[in-house]
PDB file of N, CA and C in Angstrom:
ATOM      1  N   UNK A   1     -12.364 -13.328  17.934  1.00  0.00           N
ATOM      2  CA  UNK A   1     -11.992 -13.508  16.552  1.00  0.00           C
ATOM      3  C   UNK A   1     -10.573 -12.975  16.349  1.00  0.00           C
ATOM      4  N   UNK A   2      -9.963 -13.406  15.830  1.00  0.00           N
ATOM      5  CA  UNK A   2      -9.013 -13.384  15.215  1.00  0.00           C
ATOM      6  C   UNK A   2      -8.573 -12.894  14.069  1.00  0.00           C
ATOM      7  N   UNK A   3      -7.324 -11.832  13.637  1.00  0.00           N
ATOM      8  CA  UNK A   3      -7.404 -11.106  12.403  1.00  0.00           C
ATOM      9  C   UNK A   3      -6.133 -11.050  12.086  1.00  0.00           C
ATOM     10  N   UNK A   4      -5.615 -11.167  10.661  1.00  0.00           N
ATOM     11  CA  UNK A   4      -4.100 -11.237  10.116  1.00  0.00           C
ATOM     12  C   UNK A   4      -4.117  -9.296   9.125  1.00  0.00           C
ATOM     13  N   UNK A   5      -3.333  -9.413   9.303  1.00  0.00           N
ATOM     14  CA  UNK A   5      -3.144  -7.652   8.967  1.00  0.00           C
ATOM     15  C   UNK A   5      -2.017  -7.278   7.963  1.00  0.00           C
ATOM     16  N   UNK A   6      -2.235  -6.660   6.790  1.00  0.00           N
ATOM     17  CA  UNK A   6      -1.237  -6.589   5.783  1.00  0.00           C
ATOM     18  C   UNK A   6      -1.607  -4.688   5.458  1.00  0.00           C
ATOM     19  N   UNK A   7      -0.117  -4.451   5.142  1.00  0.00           N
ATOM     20  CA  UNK A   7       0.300  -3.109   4.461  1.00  0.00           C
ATOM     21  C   UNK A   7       0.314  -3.093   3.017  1.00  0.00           C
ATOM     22  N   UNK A   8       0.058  -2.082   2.307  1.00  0.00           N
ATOM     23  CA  UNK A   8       0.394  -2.223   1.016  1.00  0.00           C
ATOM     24  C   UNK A   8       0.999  -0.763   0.630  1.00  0.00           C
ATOM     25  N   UNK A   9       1.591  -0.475  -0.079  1.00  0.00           N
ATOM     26  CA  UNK A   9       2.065   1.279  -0.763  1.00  0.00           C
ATOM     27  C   UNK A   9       1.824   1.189  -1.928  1.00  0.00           C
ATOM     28  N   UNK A  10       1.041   2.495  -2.215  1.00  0.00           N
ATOM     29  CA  UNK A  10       0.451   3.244  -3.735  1.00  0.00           C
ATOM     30  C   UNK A  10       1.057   3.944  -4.288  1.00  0.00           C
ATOM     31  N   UNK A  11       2.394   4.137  -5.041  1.00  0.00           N
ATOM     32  CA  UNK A  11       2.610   5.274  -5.287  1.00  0.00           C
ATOM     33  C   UNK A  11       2.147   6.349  -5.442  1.00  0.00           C
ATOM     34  N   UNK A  12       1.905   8.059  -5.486  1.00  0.00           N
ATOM     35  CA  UNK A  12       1.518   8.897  -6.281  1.00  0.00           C
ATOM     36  C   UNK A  12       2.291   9.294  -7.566  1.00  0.00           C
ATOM     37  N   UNK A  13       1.717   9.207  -8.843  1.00  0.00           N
ATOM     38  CA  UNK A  13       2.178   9.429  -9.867  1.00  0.00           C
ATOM     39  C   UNK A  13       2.085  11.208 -10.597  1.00  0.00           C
ATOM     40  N   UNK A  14       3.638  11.521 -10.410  1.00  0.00           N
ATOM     41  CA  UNK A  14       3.084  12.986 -10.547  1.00  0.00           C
ATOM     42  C   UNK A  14       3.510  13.207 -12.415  1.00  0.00           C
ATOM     43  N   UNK A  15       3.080  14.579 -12.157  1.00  0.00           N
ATOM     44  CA  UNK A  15       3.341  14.521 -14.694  1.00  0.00           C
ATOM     45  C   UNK A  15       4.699  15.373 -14.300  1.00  0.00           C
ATOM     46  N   UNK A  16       5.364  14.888 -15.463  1.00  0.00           N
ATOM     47  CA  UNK A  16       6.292  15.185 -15.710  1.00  0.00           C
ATOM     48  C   UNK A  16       6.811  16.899 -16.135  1.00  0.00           C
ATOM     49  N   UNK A  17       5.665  17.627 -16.152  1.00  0.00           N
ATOM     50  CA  UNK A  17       5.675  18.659 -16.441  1.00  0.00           C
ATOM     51  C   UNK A  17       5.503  19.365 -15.120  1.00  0.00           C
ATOM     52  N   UNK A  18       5.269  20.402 -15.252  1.00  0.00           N
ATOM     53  CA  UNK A  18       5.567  21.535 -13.875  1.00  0.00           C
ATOM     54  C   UNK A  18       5.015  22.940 -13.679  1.00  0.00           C
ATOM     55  N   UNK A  19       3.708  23.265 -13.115  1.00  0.00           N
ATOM     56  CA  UNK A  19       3.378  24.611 -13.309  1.00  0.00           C
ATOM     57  C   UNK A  19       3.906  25.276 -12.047  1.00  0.00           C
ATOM     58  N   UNK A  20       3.781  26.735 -12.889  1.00  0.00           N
ATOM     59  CA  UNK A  20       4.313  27.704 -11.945  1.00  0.00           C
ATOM     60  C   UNK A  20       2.876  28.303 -10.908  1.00  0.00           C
ATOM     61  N   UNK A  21       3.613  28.690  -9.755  1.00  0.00           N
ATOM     62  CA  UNK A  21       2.569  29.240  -8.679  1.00  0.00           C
ATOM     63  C   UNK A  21       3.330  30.203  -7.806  1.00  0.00           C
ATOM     64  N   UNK A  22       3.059  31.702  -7.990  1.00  0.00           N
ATOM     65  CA  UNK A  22       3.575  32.715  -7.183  1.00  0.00           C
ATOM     66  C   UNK A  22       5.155  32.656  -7.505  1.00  0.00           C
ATOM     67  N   UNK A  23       6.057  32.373  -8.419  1.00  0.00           N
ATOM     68  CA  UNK A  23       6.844  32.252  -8.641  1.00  0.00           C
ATOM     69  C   UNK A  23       7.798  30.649  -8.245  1.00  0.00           C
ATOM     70  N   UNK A  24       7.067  29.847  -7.444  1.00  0.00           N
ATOM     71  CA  UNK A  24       7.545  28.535  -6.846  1.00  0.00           C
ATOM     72  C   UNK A  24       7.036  27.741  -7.990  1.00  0.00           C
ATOM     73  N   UNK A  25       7.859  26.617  -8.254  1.00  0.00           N
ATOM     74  CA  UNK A  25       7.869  25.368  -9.765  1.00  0.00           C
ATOM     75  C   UNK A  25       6.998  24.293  -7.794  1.00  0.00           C
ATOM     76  N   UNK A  26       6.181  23.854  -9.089  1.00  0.00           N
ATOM     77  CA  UNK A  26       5.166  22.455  -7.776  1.00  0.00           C
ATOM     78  C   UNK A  26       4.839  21.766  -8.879  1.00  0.00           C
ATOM     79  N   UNK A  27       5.062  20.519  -8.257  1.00  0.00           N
ATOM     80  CA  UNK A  27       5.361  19.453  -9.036  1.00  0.00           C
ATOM     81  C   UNK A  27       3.222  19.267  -9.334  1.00  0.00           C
ATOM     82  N   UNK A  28       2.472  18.623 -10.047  1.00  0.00           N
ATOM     83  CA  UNK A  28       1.561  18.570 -10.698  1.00  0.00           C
ATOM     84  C   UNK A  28       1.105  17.663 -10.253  1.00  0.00           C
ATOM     85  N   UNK A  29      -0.074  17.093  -9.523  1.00  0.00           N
ATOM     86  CA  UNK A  29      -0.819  15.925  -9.482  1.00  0.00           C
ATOM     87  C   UNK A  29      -1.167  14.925 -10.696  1.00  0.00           C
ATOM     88  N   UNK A  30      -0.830  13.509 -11.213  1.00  0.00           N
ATOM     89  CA  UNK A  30      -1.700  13.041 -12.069  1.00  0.00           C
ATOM     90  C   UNK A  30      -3.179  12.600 -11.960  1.00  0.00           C
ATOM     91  N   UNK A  31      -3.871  13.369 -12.663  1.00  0.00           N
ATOM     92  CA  UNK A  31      -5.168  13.388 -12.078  1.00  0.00           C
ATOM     93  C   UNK A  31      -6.009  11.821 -12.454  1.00  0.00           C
ATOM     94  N   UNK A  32      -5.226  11.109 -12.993  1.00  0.00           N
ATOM     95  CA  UNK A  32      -5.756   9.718 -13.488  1.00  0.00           C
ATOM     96  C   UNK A  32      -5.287   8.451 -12.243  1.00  0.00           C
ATOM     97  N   UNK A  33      -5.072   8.990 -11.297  1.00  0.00           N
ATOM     98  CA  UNK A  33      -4.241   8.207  -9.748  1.00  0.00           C
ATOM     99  C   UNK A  33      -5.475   7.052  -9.497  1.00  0.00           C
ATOM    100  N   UNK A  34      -6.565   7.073  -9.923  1.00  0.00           N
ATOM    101  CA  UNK A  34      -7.716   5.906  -8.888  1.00  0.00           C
ATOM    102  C   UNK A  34      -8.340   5.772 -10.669  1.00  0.00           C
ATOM    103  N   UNK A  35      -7.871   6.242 -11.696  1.00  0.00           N
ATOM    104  CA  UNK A  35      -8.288   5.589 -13.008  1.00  0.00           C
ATOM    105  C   UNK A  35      -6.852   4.320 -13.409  1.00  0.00           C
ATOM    106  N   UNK A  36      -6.462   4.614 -12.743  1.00  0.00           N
ATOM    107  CA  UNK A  36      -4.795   3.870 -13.131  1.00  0.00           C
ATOM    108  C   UNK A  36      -5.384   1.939 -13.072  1.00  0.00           C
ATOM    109  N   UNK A  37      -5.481   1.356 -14.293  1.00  0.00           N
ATOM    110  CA  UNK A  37      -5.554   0.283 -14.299  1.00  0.00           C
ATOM    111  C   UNK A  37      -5.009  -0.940 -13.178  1.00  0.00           C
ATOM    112  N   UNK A  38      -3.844  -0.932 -13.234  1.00  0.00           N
ATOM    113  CA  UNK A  38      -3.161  -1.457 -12.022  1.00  0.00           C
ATOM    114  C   UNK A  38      -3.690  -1.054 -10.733  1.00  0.00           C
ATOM    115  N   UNK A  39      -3.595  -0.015 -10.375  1.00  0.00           N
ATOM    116  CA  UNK A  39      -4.321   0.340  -8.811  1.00  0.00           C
ATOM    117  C   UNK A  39      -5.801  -0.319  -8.198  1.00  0.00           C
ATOM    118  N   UNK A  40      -6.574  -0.408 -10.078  1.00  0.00           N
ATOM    119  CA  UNK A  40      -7.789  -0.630 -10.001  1.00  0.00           C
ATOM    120  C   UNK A  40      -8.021  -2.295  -9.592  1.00  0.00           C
ATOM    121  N   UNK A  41      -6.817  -2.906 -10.205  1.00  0.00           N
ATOM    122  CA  UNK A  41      -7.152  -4.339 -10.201  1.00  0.00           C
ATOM    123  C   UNK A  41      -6.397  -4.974  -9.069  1.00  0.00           C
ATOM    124  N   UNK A  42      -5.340  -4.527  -8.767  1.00  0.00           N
ATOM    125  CA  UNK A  42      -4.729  -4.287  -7.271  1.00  0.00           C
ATOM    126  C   UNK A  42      -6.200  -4.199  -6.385  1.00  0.00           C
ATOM    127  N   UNK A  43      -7.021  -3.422  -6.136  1.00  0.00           N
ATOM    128  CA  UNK A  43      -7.993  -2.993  -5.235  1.00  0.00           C
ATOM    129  C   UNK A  43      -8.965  -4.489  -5.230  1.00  0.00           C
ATOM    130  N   UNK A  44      -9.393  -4.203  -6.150  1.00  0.00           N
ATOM    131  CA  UNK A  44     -10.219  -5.406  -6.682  1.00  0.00           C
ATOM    132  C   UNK A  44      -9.802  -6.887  -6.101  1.00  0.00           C
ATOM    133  N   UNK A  45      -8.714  -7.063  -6.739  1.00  0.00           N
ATOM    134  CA  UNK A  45      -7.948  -8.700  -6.115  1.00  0.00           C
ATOM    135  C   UNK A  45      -7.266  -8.818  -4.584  1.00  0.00           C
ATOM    136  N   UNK A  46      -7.124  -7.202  -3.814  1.00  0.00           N
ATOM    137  CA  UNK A  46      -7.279  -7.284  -2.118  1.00  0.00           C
ATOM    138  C   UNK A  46      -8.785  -7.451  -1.826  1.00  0.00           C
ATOM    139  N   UNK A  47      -9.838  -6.898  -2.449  1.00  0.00           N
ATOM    140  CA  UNK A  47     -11.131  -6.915  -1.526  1.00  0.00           C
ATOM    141  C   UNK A  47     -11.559  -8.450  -2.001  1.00  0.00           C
ATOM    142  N   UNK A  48     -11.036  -8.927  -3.461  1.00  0.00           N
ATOM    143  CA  UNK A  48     -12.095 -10.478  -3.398  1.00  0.00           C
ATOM    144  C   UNK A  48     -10.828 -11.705  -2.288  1.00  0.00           C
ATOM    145  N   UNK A  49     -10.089 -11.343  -1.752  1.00  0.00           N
ATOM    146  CA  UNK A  49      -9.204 -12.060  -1.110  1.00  0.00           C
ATOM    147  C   UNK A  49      -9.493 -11.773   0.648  1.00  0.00           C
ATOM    148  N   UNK A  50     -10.433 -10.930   0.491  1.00  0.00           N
ATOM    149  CA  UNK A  50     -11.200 -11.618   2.082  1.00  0.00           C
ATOM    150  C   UNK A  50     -10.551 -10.039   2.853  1.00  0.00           C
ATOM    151  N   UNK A  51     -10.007  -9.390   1.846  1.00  0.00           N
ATOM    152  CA  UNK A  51      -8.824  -8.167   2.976  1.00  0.00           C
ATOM    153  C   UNK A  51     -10.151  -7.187   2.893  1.00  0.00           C
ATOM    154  N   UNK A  52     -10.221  -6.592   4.199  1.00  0.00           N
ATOM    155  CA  UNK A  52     -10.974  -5.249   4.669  1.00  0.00           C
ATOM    156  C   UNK A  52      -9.768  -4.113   4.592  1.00  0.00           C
ATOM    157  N   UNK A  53     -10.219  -2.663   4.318  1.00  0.00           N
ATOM    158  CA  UNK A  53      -9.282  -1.697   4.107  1.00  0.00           C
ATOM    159  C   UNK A  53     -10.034  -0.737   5.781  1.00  0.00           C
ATOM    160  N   UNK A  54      -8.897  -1.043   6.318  1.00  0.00           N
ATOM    161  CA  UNK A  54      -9.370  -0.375   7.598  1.00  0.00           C
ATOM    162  C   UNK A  54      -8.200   1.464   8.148  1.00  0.00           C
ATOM    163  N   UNK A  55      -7.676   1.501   7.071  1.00  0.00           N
ATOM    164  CA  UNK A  55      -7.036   2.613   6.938  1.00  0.00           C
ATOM    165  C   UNK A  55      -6.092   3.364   6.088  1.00  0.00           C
ATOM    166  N   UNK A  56      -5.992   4.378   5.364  1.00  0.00           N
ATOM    167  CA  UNK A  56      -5.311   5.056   4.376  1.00  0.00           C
ATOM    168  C   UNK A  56      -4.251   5.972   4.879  1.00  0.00           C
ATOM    169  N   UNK A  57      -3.150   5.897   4.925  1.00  0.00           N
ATOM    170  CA  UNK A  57      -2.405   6.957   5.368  1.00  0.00           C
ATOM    171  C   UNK A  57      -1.364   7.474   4.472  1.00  0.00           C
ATOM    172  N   UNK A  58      -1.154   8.974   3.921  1.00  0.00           N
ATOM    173  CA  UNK A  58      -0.215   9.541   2.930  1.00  0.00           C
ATOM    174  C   UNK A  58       1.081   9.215   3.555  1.00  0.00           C
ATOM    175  N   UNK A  59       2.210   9.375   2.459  1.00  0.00           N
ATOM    176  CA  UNK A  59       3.289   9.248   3.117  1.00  0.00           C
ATOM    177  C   UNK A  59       3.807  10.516   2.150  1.00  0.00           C
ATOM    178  N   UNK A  60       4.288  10.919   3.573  1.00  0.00           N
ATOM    179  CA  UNK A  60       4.712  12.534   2.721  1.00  0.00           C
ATOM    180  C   UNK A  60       6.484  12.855   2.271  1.00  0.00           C
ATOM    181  N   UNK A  61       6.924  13.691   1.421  1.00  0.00           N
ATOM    182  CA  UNK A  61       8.577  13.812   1.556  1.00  0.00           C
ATOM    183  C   UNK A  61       8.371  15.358   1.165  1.00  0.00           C
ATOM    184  N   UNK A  62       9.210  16.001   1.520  1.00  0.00           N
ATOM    185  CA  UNK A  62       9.863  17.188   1.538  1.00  0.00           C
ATOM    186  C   UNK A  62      10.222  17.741  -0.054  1.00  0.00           C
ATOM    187  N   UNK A  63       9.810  19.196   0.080  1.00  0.00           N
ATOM    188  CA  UNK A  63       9.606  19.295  -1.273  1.00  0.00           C
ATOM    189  C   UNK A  63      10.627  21.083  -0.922  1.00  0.00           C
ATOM    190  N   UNK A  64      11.582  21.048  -1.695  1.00  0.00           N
ATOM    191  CA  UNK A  64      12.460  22.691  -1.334  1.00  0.00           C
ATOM    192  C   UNK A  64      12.559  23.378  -2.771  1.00  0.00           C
ATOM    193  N   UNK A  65      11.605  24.385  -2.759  1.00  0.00           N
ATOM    194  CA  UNK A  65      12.206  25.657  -4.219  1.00  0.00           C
ATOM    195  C   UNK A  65      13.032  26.429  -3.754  1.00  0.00           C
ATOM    196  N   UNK A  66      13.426  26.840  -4.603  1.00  0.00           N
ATOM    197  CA  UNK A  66      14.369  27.656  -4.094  1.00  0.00           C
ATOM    198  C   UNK A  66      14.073  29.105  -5.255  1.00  0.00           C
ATOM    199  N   UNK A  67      14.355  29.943  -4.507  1.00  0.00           N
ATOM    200  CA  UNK A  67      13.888  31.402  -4.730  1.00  0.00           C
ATOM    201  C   UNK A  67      14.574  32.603  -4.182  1.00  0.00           C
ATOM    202  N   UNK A  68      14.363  33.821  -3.882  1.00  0.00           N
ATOM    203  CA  UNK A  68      14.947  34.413  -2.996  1.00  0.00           C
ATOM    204  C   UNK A  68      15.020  34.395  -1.579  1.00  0.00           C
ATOM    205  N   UNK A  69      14.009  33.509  -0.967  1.00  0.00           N
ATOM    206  CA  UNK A  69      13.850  32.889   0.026  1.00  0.00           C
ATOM    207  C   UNK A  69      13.602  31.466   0.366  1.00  0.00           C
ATOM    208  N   UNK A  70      14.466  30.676   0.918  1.00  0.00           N
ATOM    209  CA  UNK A  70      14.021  29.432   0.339  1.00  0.00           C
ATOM    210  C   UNK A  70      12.484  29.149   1.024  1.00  0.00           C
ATOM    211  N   UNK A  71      11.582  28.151  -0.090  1.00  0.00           N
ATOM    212  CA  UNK A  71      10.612  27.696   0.818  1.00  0.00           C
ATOM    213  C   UNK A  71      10.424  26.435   0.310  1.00  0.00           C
ATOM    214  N   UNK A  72       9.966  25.775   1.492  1.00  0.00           N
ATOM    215  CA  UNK A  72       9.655  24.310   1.530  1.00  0.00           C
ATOM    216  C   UNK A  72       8.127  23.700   1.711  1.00  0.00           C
ATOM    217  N   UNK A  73       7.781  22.901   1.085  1.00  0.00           N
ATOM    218  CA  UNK A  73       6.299  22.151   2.010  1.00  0.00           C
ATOM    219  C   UNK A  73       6.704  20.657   1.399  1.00  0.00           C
ATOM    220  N   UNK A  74       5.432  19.793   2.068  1.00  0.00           N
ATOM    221  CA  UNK A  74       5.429  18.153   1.721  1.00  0.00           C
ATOM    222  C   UNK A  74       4.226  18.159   0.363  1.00  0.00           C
ATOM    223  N   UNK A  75       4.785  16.682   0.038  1.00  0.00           N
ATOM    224  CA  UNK A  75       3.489  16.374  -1.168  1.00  0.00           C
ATOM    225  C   UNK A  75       3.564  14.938  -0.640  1.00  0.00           C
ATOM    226  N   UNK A  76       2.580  14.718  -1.161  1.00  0.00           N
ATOM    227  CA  UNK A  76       2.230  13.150  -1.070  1.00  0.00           C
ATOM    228  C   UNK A  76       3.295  12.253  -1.966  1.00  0.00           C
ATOM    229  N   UNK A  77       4.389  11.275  -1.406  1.00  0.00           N
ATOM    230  CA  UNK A  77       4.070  10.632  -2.145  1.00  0.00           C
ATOM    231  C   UNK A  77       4.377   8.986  -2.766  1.00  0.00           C
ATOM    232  N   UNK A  78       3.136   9.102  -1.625  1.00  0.00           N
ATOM    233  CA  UNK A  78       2.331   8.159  -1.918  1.00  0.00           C
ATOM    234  C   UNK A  78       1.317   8.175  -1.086  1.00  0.00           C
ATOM    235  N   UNK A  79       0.855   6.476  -0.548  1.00  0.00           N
ATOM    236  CA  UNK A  79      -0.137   6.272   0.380  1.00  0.00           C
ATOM    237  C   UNK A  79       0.408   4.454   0.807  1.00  0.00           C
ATOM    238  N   UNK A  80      -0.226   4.975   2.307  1.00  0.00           N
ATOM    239  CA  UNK A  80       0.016   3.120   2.565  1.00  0.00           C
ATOM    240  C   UNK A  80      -1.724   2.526   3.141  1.00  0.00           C
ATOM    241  N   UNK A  81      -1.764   1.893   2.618  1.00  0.00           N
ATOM    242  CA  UNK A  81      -3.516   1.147   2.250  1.00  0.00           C
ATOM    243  C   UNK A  81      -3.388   0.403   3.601  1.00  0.00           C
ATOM    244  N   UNK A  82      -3.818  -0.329   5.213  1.00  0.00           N
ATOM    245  CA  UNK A  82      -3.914  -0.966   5.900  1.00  0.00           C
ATOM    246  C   UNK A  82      -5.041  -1.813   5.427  1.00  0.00           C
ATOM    247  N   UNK A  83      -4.699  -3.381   5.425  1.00  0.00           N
ATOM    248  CA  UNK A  83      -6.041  -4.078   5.541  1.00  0.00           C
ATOM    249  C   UNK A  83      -5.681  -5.019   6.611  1.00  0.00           C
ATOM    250  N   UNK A  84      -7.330  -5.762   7.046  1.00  0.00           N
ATOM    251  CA  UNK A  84      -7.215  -6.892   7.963  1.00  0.00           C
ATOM    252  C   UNK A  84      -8.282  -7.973   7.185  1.00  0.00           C
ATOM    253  N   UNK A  85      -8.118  -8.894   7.820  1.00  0.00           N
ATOM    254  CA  UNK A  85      -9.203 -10.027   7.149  1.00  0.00           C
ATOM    255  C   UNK A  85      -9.676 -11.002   8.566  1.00  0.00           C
ATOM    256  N   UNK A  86     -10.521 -11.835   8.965  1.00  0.00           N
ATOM    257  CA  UNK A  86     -10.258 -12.590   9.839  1.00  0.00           C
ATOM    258  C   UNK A  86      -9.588 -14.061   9.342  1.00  0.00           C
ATOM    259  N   UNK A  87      -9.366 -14.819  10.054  1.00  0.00           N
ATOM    260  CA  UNK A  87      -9.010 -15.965  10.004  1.00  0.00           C
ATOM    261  C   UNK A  87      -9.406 -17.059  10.862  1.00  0.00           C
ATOM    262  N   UNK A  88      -9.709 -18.056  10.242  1.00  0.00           N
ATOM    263  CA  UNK A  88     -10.225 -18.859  11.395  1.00  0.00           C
ATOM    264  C   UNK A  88      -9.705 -20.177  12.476  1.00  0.00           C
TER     265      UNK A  88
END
């Protein structure tokens, strides 16, 4: 069998606001990311189009506060969705 294979990217949508943690500013998750209308109907119109989701992978970027020491980590952001379908 035979299979055609497509990528897709999700953004992560972060809020515009910013809490503090141990003195470092981190940017906020939007916690409405898989309520998000678009994402939902996006999902919906890959699975009735024959696409299987055969893998999720974050895509991360570099995130630097700065403080008296600098420190760094990653956030998500986004994700890339893998699907396959067969074909005949």
């Amino acid at each position: 069998m035979k299979y055609q294979y497509q990528t897709t990217y999700v953004p992560m949508k972060y809020k515009k606001d910013k809490f503090k943690h141990n003195n470092y500013r981190s940017p906020s998750p939007n916690e409405t990311f898989i309520d998000d209308a678009t994402y939902n109907t996006n999902m919906r119109d890959i699975g009735q189009g024959g696409w299987e989701l055969i893998c999720v992978q974050p895509v991360l970027k570099p995130v630097l506060y700065y403080s008296l020491s600098d420190l760094s980590c990653t956030i998500a952001d986004g994700y890339l969705f893998f699907w396959k379908r067969a074909i005949e």
